[in-house]
Protein backbone atom coordinates (compact mmCIF):
# COMPACT_ATOMS: atom_id res chain seq x y z
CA UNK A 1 0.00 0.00 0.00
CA UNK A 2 1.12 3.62 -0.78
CA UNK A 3 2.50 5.57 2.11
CA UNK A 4 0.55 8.70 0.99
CA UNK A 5 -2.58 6.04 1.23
CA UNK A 6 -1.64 5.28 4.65
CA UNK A 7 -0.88 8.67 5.44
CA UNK A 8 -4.58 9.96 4.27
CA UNK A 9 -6.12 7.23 6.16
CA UNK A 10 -4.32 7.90 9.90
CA UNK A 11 -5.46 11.56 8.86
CA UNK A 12 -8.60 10.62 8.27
CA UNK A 13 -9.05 8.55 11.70
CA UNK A 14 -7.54 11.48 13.31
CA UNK A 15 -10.24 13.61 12.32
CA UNK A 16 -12.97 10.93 13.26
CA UNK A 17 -11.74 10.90 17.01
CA UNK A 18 -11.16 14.76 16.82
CA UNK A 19 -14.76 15.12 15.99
CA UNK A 20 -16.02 12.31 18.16
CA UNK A 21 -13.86 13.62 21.41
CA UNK A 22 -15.39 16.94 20.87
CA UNK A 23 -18.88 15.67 20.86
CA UNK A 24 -18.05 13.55 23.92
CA UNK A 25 -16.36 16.77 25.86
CA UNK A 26 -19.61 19.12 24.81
CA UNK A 27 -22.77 16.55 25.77
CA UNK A 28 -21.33 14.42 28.05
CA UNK A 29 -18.14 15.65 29.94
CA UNK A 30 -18.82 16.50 34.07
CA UNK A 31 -15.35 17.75 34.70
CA UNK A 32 -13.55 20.08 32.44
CA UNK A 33 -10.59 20.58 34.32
CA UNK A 34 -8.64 19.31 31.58
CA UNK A 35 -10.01 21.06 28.71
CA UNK A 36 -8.88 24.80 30.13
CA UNK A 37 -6.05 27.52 28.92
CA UNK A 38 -3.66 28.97 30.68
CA UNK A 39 -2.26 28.88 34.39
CA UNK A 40 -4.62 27.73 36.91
CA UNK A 41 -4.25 27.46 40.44
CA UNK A 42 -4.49 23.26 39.98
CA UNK A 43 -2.93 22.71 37.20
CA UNK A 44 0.14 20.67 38.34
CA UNK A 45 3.19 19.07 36.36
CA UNK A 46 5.76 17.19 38.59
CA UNK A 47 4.42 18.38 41.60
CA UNK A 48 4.61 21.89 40.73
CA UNK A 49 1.52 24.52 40.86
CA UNK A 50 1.80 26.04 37.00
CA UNK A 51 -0.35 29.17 38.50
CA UNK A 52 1.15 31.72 37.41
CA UNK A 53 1.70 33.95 33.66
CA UNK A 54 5.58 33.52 34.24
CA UNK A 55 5.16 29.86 35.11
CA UNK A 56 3.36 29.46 32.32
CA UNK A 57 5.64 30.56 30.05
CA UNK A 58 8.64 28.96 31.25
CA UNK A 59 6.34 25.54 30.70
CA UNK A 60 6.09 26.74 27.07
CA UNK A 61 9.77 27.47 26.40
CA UNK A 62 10.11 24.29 27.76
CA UNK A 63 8.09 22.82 25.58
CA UNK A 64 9.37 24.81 22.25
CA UNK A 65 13.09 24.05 23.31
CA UNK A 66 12.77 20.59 24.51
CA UNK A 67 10.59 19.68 20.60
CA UNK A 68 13.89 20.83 18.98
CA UNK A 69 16.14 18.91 20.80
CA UNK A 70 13.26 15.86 20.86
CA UNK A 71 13.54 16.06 16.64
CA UNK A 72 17.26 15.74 16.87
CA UNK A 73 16.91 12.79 19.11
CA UNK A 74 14.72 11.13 16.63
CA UNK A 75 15.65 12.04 13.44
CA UNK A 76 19.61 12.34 13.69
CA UNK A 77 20.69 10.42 16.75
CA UNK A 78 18.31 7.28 16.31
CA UNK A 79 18.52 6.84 12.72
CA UNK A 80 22.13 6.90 13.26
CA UNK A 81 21.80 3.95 15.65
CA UNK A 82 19.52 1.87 13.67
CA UNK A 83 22.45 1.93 10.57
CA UNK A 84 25.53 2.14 12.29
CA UNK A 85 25.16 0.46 15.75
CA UNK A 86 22.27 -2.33 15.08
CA UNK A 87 22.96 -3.01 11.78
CA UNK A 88 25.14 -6.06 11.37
CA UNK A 89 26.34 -5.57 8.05
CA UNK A 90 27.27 -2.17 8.91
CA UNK A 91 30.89 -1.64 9.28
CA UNK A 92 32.35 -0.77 12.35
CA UNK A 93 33.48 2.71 11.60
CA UNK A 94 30.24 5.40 10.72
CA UNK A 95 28.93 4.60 6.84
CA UNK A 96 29.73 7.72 5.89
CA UNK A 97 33.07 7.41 7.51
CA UNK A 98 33.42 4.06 5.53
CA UNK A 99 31.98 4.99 2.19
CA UNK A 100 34.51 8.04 2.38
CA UNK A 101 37.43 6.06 3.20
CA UNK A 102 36.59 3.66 0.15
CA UNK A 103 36.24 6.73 -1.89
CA UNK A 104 39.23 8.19 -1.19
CA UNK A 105 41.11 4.39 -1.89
CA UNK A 106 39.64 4.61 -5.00
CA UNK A 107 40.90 7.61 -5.75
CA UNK A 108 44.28 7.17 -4.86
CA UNK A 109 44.34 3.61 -6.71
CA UNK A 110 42.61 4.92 -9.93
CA UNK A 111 45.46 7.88 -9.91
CA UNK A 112 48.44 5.27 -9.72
CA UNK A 113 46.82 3.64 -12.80
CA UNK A 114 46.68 6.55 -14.43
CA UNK A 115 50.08 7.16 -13.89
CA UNK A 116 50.60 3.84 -14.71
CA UNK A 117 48.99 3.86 -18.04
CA UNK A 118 51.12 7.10 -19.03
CA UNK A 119 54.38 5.53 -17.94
CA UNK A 120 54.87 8.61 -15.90
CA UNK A 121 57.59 8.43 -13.10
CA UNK A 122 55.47 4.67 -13.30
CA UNK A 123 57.70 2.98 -10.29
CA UNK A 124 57.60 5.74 -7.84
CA UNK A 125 53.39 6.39 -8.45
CA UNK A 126 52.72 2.64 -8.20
CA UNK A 127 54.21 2.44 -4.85
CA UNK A 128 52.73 6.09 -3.63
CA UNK A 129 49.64 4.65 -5.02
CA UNK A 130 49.56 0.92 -3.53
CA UNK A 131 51.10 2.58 0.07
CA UNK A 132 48.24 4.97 0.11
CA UNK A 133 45.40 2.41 -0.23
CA UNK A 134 47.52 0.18 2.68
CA UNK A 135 47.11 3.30 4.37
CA UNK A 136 43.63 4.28 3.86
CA UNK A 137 42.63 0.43 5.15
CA UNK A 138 45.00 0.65 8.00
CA UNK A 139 44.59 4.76 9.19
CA UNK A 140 42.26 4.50 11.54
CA UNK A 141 41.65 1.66 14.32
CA UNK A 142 38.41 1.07 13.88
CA UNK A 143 37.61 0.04 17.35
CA UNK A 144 37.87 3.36 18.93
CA UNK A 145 34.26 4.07 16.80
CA UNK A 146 33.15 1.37 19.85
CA UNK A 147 32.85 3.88 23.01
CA UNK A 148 31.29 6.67 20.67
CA UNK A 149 28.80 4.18 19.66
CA UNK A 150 28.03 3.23 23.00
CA UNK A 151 27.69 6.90 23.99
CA UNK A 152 25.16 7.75 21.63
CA UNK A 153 23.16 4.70 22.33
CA UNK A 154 23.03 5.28 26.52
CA UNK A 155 22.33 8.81 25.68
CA UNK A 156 19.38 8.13 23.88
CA UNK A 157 17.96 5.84 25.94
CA UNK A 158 18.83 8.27 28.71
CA UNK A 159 16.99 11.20 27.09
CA UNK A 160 13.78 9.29 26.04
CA UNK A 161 13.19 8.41 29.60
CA UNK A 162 13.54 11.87 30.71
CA UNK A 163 11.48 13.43 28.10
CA UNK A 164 8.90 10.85 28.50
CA UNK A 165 8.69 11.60 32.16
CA UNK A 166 7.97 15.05 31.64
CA UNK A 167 6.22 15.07 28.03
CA UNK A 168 3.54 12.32 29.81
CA UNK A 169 3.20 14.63 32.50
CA UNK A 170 2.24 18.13 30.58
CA UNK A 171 0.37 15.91 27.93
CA UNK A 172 -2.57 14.59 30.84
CA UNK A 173 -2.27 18.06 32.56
CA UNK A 174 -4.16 20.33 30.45
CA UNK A 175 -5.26 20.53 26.73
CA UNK A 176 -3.24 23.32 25.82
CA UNK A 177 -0.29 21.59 26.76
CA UNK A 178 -1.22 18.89 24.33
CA UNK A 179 -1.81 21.35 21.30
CA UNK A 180 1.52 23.25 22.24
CA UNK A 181 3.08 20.09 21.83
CA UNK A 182 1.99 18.96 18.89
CA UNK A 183 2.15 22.46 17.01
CA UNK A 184 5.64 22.94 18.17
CA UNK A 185 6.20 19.33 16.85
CA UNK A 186 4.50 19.87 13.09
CA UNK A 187 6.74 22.70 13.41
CA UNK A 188 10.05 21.21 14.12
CA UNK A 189 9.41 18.16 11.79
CA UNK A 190 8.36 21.07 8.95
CA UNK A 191 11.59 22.29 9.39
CA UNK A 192 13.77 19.15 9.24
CA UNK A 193 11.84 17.57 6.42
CA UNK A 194 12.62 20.68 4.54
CA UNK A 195 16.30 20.58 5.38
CA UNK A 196 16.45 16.76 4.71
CA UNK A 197 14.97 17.52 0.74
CA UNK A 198 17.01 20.60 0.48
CA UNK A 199 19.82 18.60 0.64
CA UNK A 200 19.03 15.54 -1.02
CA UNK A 201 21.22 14.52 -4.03
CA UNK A 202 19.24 14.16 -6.63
């Protein structure tokens, strides 16, 4: 099935609950606590009394700031992890590391052929040449890639609990948490999926 297919229909059930929650909140709802704006005296995230304009504004900084660094997370850090760290046919080293390091051998090599070819100082290239891809292969040891990998894994995981914590927190607190949320989020992921085409090779 199409992802634009799929991505109509989750739109579409969105709307449906949208519509149906409404309805719900309007006929049938005794306690709108939750479905309020602003500061209010019992609105409380982690313990803390969010009663106050200037408390309520931190909250939404927090919120702005912490979407940024939450599309980093997920669209730079964990991608990164799923093709370098848990991928077994991965090479040790980053893939673009690697893929550069293979470019640059090829480079080298395809210049000693050259050089080769022309009979051009031939003895003295060949050797430059074959000592160059021995030294592209051999540069680096590859293992010291392992504690960066590690790193960026345990950070992760380290993050997502934290942000979880707090984003479960302001999510069940008040609506307009919720929408601030998720308009800072369209926001962010606007952003990155415009960067991400920008600089696509074509």
């Amino acid at each position: 099935m199409s992802p634009i297919i799929v991505s109509r229909i989750i739109a579409g059930w969105i709307s449906v609950i949208s519509i149906l929650l409404t309805y719900f909140v309007t006929h049938y709802s005794n306690n709108a606590s939750f479905y309020r704006f602003g500061p209010q005296a019992d609105l409380v995230i982690l313990g803390f009394s969010i009663d106050t304009p200037e408390k309520y504004a931190g909250i939404v900084i927090y919120a702005i700031i912490n979407t940024v660094i939450r599309n980093l997370d997920q669209n730079i850090i964990t991608p990164w992890i799923t093709l370098n760290v848990q991928n077994v046919n991965a090479p040790l080293v980053p893939i673009a590391a690697h893929a550069a390091r293979i470019a640059h051998a090829a480079r080298i090599a395809n210049t000693a052929r050259i050089a080769n070819t022309a009979r051009i100082a031939m003895d003295t290239d060949i050797e430059i040449g074959i000592a160059g891809v021995a030294d592209i292969r051999d540069c680096e040891d590859d293992h010291k890639y392992i504690p960066i990998q590690y790193e960026i894994s345990i950070t992760n995981t380290i993050y997502s609990w934290f942000d979880w914590l707090i984003y479960i927190h302001m999510l069940l607190a008040q609506i307009d948490m919720f929408l601030i949320e998720v308009f800072t989020d369209i926001l962010a992921i606007c952003i990155v999926t415009r960067w991400y085409i920008k600089n696509k090779t074509v």
